[in-house]
Protein backbone atom coordinates (compact mmCIF):
# COMPACT_ATOMS: atom_id res chain seq x y z
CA UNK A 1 -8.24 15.46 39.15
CA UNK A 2 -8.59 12.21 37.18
CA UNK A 3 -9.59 10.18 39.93
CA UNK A 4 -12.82 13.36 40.65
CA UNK A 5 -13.27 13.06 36.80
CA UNK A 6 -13.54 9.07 37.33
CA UNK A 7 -16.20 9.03 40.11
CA UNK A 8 -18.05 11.75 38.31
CA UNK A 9 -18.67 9.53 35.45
CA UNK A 10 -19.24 6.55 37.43
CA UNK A 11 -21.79 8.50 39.54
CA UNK A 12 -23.21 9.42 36.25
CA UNK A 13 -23.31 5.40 34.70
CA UNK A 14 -24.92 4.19 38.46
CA UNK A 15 -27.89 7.17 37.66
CA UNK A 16 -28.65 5.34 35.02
CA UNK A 17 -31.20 2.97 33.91
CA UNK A 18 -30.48 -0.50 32.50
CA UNK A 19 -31.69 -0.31 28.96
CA UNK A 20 -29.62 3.05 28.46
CA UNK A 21 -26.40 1.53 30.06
CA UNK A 22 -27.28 -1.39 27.19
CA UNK A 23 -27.83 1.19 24.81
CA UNK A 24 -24.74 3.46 25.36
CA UNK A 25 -22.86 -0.34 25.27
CA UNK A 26 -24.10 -1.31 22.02
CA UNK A 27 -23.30 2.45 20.49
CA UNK A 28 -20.00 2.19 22.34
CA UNK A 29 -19.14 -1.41 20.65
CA UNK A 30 -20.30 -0.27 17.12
CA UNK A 31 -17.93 2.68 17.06
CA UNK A 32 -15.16 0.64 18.73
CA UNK A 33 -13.04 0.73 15.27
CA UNK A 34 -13.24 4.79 15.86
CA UNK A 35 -11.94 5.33 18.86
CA UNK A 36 -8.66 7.02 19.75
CA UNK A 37 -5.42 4.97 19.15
CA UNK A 38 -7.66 2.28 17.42
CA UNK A 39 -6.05 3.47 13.97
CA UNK A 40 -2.52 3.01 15.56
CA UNK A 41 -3.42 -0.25 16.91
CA UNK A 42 -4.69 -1.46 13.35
CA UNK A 43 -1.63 -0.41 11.36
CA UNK A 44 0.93 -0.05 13.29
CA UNK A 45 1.91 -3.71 14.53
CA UNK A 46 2.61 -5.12 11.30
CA UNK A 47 5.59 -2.70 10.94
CA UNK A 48 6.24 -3.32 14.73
CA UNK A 49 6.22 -7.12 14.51
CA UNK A 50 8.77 -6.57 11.63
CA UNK A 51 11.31 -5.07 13.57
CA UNK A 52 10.84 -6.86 16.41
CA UNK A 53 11.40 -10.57 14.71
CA UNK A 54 14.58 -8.62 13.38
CA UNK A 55 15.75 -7.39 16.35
CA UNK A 56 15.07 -10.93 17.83
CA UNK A 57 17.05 -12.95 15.46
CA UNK A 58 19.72 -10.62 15.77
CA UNK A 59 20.35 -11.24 19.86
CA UNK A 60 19.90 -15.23 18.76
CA UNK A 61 23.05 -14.51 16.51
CA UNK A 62 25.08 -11.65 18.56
CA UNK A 63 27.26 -14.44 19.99
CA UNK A 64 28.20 -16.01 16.61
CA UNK A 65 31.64 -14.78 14.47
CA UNK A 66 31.40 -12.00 12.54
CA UNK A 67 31.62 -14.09 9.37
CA UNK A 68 28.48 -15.99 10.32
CA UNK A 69 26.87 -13.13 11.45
CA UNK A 70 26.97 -11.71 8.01
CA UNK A 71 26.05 -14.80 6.27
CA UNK A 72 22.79 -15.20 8.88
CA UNK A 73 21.98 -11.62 7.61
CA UNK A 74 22.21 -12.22 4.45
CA UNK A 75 19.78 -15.45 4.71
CA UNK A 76 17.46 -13.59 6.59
CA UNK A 77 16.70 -11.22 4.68
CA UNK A 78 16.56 -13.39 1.34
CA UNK A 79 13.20 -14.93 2.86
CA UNK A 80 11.92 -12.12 3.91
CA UNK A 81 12.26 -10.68 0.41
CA UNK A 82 10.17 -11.69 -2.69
CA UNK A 83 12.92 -12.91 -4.39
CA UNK A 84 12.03 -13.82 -8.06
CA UNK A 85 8.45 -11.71 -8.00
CA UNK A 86 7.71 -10.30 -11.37
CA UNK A 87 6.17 -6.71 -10.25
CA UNK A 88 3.33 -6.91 -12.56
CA UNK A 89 2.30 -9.88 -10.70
CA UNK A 90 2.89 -9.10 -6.99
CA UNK A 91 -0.97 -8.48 -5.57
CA UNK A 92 -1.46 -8.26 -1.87
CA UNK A 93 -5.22 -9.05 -0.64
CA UNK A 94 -6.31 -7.49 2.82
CA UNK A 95 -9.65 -8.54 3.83
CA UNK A 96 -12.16 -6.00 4.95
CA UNK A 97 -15.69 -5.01 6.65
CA UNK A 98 -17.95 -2.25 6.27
CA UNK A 99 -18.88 -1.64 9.69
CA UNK A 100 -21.80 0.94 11.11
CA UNK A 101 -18.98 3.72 11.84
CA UNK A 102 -17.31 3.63 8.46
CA UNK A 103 -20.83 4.12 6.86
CA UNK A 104 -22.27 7.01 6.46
CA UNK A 105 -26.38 7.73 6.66
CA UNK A 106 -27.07 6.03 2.99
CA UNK A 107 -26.11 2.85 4.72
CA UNK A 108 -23.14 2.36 2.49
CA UNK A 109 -19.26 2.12 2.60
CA UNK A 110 -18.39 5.99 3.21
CA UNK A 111 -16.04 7.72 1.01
CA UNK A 112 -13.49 9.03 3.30
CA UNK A 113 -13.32 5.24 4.94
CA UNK A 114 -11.66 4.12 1.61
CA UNK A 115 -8.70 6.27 2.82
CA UNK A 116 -8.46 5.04 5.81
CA UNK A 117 -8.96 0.92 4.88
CA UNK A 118 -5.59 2.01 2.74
CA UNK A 119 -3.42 2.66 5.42
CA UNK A 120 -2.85 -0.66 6.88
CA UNK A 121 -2.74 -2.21 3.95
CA UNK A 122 0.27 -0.08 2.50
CA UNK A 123 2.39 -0.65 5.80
CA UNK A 124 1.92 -4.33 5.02
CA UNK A 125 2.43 -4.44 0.92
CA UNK A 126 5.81 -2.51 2.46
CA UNK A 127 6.63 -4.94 4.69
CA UNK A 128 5.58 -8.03 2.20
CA UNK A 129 7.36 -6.36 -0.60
CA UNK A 130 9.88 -3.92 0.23
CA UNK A 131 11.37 -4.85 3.52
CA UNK A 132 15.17 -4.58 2.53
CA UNK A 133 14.15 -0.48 2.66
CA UNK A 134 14.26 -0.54 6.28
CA UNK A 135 17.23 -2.68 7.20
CA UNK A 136 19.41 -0.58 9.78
CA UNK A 137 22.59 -0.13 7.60
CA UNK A 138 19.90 1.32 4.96
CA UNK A 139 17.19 3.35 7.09
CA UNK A 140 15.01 4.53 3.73
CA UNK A 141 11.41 5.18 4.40
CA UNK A 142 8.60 4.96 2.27
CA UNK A 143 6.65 8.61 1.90
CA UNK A 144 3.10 8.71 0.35
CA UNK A 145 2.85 11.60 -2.30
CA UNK A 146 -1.07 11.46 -3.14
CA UNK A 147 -3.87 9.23 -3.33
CA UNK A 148 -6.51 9.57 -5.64
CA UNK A 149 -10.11 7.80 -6.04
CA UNK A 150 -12.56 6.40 -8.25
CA UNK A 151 -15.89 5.36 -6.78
CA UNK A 152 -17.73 2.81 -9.51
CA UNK A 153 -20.50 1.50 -6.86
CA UNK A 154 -20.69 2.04 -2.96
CA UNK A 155 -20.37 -0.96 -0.87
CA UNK A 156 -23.12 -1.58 1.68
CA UNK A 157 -22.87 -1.47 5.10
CA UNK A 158 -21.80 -4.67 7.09
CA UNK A 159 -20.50 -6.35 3.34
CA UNK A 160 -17.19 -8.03 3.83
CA UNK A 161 -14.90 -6.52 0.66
CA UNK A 162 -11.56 -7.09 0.04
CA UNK A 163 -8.46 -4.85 -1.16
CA UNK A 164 -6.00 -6.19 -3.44
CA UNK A 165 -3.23 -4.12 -4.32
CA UNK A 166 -1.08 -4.01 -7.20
CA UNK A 167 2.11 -2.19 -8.64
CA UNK A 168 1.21 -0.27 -11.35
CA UNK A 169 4.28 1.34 -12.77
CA UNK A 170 7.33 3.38 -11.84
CA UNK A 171 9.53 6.47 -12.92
CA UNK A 172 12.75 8.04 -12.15
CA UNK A 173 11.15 9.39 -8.98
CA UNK A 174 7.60 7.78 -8.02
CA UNK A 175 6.08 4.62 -7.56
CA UNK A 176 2.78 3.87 -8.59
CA UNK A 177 0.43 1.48 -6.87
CA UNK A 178 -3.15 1.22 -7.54
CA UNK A 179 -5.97 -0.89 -5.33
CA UNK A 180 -9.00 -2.16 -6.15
CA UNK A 181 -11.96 -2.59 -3.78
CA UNK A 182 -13.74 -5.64 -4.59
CA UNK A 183 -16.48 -7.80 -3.13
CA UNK A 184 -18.20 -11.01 -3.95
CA UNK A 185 -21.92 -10.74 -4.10
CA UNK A 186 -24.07 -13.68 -5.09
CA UNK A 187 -26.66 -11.02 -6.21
CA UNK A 188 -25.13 -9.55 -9.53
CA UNK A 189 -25.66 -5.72 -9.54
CA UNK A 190 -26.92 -3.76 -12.48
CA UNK A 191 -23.72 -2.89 -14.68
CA UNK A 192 -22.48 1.05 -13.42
CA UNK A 193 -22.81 3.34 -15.87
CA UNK A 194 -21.11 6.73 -16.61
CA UNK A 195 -23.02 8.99 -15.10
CA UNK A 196 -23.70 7.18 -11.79
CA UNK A 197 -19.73 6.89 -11.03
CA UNK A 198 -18.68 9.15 -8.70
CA UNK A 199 -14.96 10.77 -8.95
CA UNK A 200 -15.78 13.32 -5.89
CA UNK A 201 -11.62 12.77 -5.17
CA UNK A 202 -10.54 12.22 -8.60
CA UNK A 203 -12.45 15.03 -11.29
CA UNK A 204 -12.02 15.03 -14.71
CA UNK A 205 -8.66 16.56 -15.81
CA UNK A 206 -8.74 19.62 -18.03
CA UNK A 207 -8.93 19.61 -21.84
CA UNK A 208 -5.17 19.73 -22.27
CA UNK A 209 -4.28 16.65 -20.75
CA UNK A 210 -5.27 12.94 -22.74
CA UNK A 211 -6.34 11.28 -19.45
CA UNK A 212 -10.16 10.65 -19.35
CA UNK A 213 -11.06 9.87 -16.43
CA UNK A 214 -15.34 9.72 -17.25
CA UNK A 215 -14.03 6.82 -20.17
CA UNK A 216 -11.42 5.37 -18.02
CA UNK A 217 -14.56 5.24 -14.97
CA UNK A 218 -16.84 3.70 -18.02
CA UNK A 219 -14.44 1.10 -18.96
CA UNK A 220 -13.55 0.03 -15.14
CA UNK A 221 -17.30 0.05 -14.39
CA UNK A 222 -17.94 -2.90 -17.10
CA UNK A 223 -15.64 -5.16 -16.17
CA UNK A 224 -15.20 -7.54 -13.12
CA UNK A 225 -12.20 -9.30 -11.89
CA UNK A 226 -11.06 -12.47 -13.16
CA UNK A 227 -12.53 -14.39 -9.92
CA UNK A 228 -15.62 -12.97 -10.39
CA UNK A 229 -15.43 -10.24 -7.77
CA UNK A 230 -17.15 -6.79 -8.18
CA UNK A 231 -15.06 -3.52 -8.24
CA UNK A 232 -16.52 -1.12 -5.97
CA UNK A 233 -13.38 1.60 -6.15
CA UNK A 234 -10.05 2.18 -7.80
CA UNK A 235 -7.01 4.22 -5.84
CA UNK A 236 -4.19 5.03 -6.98
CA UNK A 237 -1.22 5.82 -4.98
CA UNK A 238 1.45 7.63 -6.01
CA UNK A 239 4.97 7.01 -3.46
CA UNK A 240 8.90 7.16 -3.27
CA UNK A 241 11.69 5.62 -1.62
CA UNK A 242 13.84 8.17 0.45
CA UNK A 243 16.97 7.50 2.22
CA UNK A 244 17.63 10.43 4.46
CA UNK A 245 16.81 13.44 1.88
CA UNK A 246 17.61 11.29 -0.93
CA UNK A 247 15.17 10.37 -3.33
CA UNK A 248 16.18 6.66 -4.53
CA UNK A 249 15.02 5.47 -8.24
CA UNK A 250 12.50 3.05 -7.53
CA UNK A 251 13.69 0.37 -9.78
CA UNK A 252 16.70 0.07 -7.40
CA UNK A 253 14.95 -0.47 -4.27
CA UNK A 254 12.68 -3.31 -6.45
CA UNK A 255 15.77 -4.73 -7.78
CA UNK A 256 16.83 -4.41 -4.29
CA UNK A 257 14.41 -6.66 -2.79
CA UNK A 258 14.67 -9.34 -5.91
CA UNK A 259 12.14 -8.21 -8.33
CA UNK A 260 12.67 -9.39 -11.58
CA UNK A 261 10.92 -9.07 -15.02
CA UNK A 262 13.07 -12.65 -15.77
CA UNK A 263 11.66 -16.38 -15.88
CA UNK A 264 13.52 -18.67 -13.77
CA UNK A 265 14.05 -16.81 -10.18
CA UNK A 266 13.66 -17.64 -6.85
CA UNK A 267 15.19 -17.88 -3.70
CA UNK A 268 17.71 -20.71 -5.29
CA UNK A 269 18.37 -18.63 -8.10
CA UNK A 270 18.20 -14.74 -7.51
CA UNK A 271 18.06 -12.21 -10.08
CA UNK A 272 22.12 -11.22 -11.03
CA UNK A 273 20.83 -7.32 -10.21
CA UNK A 274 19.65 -8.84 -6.59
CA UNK A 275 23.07 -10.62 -6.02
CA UNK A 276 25.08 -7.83 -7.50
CA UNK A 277 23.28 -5.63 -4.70
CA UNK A 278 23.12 -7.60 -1.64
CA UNK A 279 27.69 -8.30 -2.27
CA UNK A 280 28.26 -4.49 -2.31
CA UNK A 281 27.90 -4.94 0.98
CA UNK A 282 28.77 -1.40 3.13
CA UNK A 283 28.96 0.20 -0.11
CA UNK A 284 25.29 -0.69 -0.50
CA UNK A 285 23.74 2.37 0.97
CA UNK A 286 26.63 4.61 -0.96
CA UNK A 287 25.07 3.11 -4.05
CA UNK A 288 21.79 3.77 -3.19
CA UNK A 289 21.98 7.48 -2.50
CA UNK A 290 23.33 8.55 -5.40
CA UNK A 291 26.49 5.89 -6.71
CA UNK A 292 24.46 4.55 -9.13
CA UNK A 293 24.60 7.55 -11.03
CA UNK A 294 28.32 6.50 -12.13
CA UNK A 295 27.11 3.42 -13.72
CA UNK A 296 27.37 3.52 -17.42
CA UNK A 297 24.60 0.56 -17.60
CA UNK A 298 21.16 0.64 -15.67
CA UNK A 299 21.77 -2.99 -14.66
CA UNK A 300 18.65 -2.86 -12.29
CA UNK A 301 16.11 -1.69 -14.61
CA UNK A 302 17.19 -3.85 -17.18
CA UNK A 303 16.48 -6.44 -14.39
CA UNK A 304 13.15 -5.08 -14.30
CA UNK A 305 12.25 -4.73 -18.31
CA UNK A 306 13.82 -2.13 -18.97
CA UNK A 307 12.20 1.59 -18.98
CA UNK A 308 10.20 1.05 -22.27
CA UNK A 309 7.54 -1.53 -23.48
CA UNK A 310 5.26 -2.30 -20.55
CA UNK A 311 6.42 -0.14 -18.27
CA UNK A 312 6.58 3.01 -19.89
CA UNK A 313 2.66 2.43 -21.15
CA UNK A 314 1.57 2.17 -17.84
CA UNK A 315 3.92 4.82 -16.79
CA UNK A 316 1.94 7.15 -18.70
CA UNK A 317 -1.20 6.32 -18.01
CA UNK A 318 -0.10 6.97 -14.23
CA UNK A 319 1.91 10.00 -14.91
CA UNK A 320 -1.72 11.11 -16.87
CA UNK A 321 -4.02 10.88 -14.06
CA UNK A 322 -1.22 12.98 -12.09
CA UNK A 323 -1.14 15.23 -14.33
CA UNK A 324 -4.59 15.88 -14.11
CA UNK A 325 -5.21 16.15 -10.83
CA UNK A 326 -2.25 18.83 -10.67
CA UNK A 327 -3.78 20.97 -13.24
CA UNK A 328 -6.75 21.64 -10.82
CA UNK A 329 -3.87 23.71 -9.49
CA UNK A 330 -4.66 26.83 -12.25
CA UNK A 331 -8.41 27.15 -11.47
C-alpha cells in the first residue's frame, strides 16, 4: 500500500509543470521548520546529547576501581554544573528567526510561535543549569506548570531576535523563570504605549489582586535592555522539580547544582551547601525527597539568600501574576 501511495504521488509530481514543481519546492522549504518531527528534532537533541556524553564517559571509566569511579563522577559532574552562579545572574541567550511559517498574515512574529521558540530553550537552560536533576541515582524531572505572555511590540517577519532567559524567583514549591524576547534594530521604534500592548495570554487580573499587569506592560514597554536591545515579549514560566511524585523545594535542587548567593565560588571553591550535598552520597536522593525536612537549619537556602530580602520581593511579584491568572478561574 505504501509503495501504490508512492507511485501515485510520483505520477502526480511527473504531471506537473516546471514552475509549479519550483513553486510547491519553495512553499515546501519555507514551511520546513513545520513539518512533522521537526519540533522533536529542534529540542530534543540537546537533552539527548546530554545523556549520551554521560553514558559515554561512563563506559571510558567502567574498567576503573570503584573508588575512582566515584571520584570521576564526582568531577564530572562539577563541570557540568554552574558551580559558583549567583541565580540572579544566570541568563541563557538562544538565538532566533522569524521565519514565513511562524508569521502569521500581518507579516509579524505570531503569537502562538512565542510558545513554541520556548521549548528548546527550556530543555537547554535545564541542561546548562540544572543537570545534577537528571543524574541516574537521582531521576527528578523538570514539569512545566504554566506559561504566561506579555506582547509589548510584534517582531517582523524574517528579523533575527534573541531569547534570554532568566531566574526570577522561587518558593517552597515553584520555580519561576521569566524570558525576554529581544532584538537589535538599527531603526529605533516609536516607544509602546499602554494601549497598543497586547496581553491576549496574560489579561488583567481582577480587582482583588495588587498585580497590574496594564502598569507592569507600561513600565516594560519604556525600557530597553542594557545592550541596547528592544523587548518585543515577556514570559513567564512557572516550574518544579519532581523526583518520582515528590515535589523537591527548589532551593535544594539550585543548591544542588552549586548556586550560591556568596562571593568567592567556583569550581575551586564550591559553595559549603554544594559540598555538603554532593558527600551525602547514596543518601543524596533520601534527602532530596523528603530528609530535609528533619533539618533544624535550611542550610541550602541560606546558601541561596535566604527566603527574605530579594527573593521574597520577587517572589511576590511572581506569585502576583499567578494569582491573577488563576482568578480568571471564578468568571
Amino acid at each position: 500500500m505504501a509503495d501504490s501511495l508512492l507511485d501515485t504521488l510520483l505520477g502526480v509530481l511527473r504531471t506537473l509543470s516546471s514552475p509549479t514543481k519550483y513553486v510547491l519546492g519553495f512553499l515546501l522549504l519555507m514551511n520546513i521548520r513545520s513539518l512533522p518531527l521537526v519540533w522533536h528534532f529542534r529540542v530534543l537533541p540537546e537533552f539527548i546529547a546530554f545523556k549520551l556524553r554521560k553514558r559515554l564517559f561512563g563506559l571510558a571509566r567502567k574498567f576503573k576501581s570503584i573508588e575512582a569511579q566515584r571520584a570521576a563522577s564526582e568531577a564530572w559532574w562539577d563541570r557540568a554544573s554552574p558551580i559558583g552562579k549567583k541565580p540572579f545572574e544566570a541568563v541563557l541567550h538562544y538565538d532566533c528567526f522569524a521565519t514565513i511559517d511562524d508569521s502569521d498574515f500581518n507579516l509579524h512574529l505570531s503569537n502562538s510561535s512565542y510558545a513554541k521558540a520556548l521549548d528548546p530553550i527550556r530543555f537547554r537552560w535545564a541542561i546548562m543549569f540544572v543537570p545534577q536533576l537528571f543524574r541516574e541515582d537521582i531521576g527528578g524531572v523538570l514539569p512545566l506548570g504554566a506559561t504566561h505572555f506579555l506582547f509589548i511590540r510584534e517582531i517582523p517577519m524574517l528579523v533575527s531576535y534573541q531569547v534570554r532567559i532568566y531566574i526570577a524567583s522561587w518558593g517552597d514549591k515553584w520555580m519561576y523563570a521569566y524570558a525576554k524576547f529581544v532584538s537589535k534594530s538599527k531603526k529605533r521604534p516609536q516607544k509602546a504605549s499602554p494601549g497598543t500592548i497586547s496581553t491576549i495570554t496574560a489579561p488583567t487580573p481582577s480587582t482583588n489582586t495588587p498585580t497590574d499587569l496594564h502598569a507592569l506592560a507600561a513600565k516594560l514597554a519604556q525600557e530597553d535592555e542594557p545592550d541596547g536591545a528592544l523587548v518585543h515579549c515577556i514570559s513567564v514560566s512557572q516550574m518544579c522539580f519532581k523526583i518520582g511524585r515528590v515535589t523537591v523545594p527548589p532551593a535544594l535542587i539550585l543548591a544542588l547544582n552549586g548556586f550560591t548567593a556568596k562571593d568567592g565560588h567556583d569550581h575551586k571553591n564550591p559553595p559549603k551547601a554544594y559540598v555538603q550535598l554532593r558527600e551525602m552520597g547514596k543518601d543524596l536522593k533520601g534527602f532530596l525527597t523528603g530528609g530535609w525536612r528533619a533539618e533544624e537549619a535550611r542550610w541550602w537556602e541560606e546558601e541561596l539568600g535566604g527566603s527574605g530580602g530579594e527573593v521574597k520581593e520577587r517572589l511576590k511579584n511572581m506569585e502576583d501574576i499567578r494569582l491573577g491568572m488563576e482568578s480568571l478561574n471564578a468568571y
